[in-house]
C-alpha atoms as a PDB file:
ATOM      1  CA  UNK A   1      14.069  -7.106  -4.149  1.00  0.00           C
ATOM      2  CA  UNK A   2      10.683  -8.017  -5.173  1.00  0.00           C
ATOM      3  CA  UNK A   3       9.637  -5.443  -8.503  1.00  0.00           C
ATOM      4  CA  UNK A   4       5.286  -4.754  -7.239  1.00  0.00           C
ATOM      5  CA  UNK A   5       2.785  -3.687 -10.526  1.00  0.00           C
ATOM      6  CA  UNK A   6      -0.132  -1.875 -10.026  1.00  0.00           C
ATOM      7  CA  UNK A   7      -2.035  -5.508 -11.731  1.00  0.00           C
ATOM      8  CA  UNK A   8      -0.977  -7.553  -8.505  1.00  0.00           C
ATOM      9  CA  UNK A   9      -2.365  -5.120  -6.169  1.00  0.00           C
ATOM     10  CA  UNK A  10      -5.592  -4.409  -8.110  1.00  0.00           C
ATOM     11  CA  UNK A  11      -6.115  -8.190  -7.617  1.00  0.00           C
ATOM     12  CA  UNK A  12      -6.692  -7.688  -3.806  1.00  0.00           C
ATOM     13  CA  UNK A  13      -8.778  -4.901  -3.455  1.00  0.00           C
ATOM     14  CA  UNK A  14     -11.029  -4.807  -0.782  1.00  0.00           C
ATOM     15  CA  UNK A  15      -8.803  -7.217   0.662  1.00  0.00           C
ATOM     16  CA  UNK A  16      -6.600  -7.498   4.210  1.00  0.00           C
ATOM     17  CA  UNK A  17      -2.734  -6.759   4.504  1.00  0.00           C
ATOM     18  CA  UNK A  18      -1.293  -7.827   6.827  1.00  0.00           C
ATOM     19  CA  UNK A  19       1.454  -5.606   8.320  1.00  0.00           C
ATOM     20  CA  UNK A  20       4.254  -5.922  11.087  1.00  0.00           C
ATOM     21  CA  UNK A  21       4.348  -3.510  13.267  1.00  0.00           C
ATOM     22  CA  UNK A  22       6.889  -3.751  16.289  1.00  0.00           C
ATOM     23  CA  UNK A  23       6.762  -7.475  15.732  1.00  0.00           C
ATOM     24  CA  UNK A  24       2.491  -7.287  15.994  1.00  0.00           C
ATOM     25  CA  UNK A  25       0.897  -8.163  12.603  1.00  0.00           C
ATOM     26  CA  UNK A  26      -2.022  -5.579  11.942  1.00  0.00           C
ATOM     27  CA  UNK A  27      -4.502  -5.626   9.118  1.00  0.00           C
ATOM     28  CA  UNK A  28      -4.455  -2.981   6.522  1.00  0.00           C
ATOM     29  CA  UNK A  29      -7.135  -3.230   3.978  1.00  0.00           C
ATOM     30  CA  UNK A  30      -6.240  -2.245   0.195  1.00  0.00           C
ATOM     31  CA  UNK A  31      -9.496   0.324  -0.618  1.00  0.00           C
ATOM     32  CA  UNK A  32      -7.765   1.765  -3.644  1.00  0.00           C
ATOM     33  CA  UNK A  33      -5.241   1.219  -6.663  1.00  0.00           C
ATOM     34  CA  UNK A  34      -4.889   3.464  -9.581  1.00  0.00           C
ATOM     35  CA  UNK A  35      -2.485   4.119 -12.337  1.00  0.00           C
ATOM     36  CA  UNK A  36      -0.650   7.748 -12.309  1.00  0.00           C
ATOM     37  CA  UNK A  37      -0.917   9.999 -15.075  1.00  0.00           C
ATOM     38  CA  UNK A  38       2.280  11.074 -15.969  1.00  0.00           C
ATOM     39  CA  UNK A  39       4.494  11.870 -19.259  1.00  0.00           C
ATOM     40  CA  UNK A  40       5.919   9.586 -21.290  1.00  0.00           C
ATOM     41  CA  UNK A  41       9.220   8.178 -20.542  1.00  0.00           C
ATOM     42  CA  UNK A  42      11.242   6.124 -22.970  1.00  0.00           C
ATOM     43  CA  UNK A  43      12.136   2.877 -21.118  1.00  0.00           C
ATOM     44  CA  UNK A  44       9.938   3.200 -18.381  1.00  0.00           C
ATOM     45  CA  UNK A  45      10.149  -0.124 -16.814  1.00  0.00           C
ATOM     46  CA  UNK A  46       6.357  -0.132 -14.839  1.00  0.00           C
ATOM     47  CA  UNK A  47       3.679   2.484 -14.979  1.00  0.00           C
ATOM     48  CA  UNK A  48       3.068   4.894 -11.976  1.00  0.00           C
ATOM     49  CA  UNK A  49       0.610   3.621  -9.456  1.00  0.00           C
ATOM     50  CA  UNK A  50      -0.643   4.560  -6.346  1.00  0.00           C
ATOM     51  CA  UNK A  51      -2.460   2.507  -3.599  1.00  0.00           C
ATOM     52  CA  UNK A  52      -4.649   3.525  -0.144  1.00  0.00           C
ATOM     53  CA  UNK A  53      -4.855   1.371   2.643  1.00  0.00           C
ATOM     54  CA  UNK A  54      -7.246   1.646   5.667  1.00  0.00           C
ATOM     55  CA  UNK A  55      -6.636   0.870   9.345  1.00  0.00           C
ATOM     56  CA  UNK A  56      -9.143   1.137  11.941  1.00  0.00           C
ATOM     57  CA  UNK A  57      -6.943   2.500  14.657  1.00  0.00           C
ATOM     58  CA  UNK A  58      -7.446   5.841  17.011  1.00  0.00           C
ATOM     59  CA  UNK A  59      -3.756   5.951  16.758  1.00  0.00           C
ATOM     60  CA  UNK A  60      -1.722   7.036  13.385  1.00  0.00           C
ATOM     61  CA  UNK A  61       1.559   5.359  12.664  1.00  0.00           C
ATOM     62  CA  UNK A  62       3.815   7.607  11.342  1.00  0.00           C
ATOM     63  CA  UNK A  63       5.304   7.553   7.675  1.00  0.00           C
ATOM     64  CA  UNK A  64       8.218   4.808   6.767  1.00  0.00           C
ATOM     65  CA  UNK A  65       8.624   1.384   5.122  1.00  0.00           C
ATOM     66  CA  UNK A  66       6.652  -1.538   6.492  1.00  0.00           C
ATOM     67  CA  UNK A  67       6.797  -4.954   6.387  1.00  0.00           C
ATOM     68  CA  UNK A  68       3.812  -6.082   4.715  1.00  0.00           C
ATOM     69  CA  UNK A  69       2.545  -9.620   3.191  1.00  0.00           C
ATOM     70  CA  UNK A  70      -1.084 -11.352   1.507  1.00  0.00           C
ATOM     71  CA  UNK A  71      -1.608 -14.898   0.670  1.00  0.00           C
ATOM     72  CA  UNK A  72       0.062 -15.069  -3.846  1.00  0.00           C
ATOM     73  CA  UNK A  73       2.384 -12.100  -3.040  1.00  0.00           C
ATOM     74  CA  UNK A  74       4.454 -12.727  -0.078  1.00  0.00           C
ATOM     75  CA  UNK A  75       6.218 -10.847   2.033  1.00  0.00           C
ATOM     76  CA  UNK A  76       7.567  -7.569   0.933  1.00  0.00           C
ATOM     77  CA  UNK A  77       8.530  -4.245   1.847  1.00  0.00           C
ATOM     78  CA  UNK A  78       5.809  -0.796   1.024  1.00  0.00           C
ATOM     79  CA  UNK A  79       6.704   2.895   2.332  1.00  0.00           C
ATOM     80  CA  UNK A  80       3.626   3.953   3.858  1.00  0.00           C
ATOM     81  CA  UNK A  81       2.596   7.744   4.245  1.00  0.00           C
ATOM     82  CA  UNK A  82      -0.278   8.643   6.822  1.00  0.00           C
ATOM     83  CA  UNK A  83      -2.614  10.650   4.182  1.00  0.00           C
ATOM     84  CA  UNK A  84      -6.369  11.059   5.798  1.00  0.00           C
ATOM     85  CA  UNK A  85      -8.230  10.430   9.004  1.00  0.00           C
ATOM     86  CA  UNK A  86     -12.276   9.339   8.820  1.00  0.00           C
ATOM     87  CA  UNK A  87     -14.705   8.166  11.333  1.00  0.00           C
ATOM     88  CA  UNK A  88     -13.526   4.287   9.983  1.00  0.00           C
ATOM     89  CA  UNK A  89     -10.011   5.208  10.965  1.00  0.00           C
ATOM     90  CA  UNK A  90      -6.721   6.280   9.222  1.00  0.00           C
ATOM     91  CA  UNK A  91      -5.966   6.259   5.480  1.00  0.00           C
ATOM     92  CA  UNK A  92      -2.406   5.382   4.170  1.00  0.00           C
ATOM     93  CA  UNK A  93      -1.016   5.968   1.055  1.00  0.00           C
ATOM     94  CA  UNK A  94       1.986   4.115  -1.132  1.00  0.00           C
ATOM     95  CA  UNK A  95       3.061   5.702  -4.280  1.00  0.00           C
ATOM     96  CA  UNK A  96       5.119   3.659  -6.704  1.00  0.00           C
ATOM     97  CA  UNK A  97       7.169   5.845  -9.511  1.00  0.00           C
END
């Protein structure tokens, strides 16, 4: 299991995700990353973070973990919760705790 920071993500913003989807691979694009405020924790291993994708769909996929991959990450695994609809198209959010 591959252990994601916030700093990896941050690296591709603005950038396109690819993610499988019934064996189709769709782009999601990373608009947002951000650190969490929370308490702190004595032996926290990784700060909170959160990240929102976009996809230009008129259809909303519904909440679950998706395979998802970029060119110096890989391939890896992101739970993906439907948050926001715009006139662009539907806004996805992953939360990492």
């Amino acid at each position: 299991m591959q252990f994601l920071r916030l700093d990896q993500f941050a690296a591709h913003l603005n950038e396109t995700f690819m993610v499988d989807i019934e064996n189709v691979r769709t782009p999601f694009v990373l608009v947002e990353a951000r650190p969490i405020q929370h308490q702190p924790i004595p032996g926290l291993v990784r700060e909170p973070f959160s990240l929102l994708f976009r996809h230009e769909a008129a259809v909303v996929f519904p909440q679950r973990i998706y395979t998802m991959s970029i060119d110096g990450m890989g391939e890896f695994g992101i739970f993906l919760v439907p948050i926001a609809r715009d006139r662009d198209g539907f806004i996805y959010q992953a939360v990492f705790n």
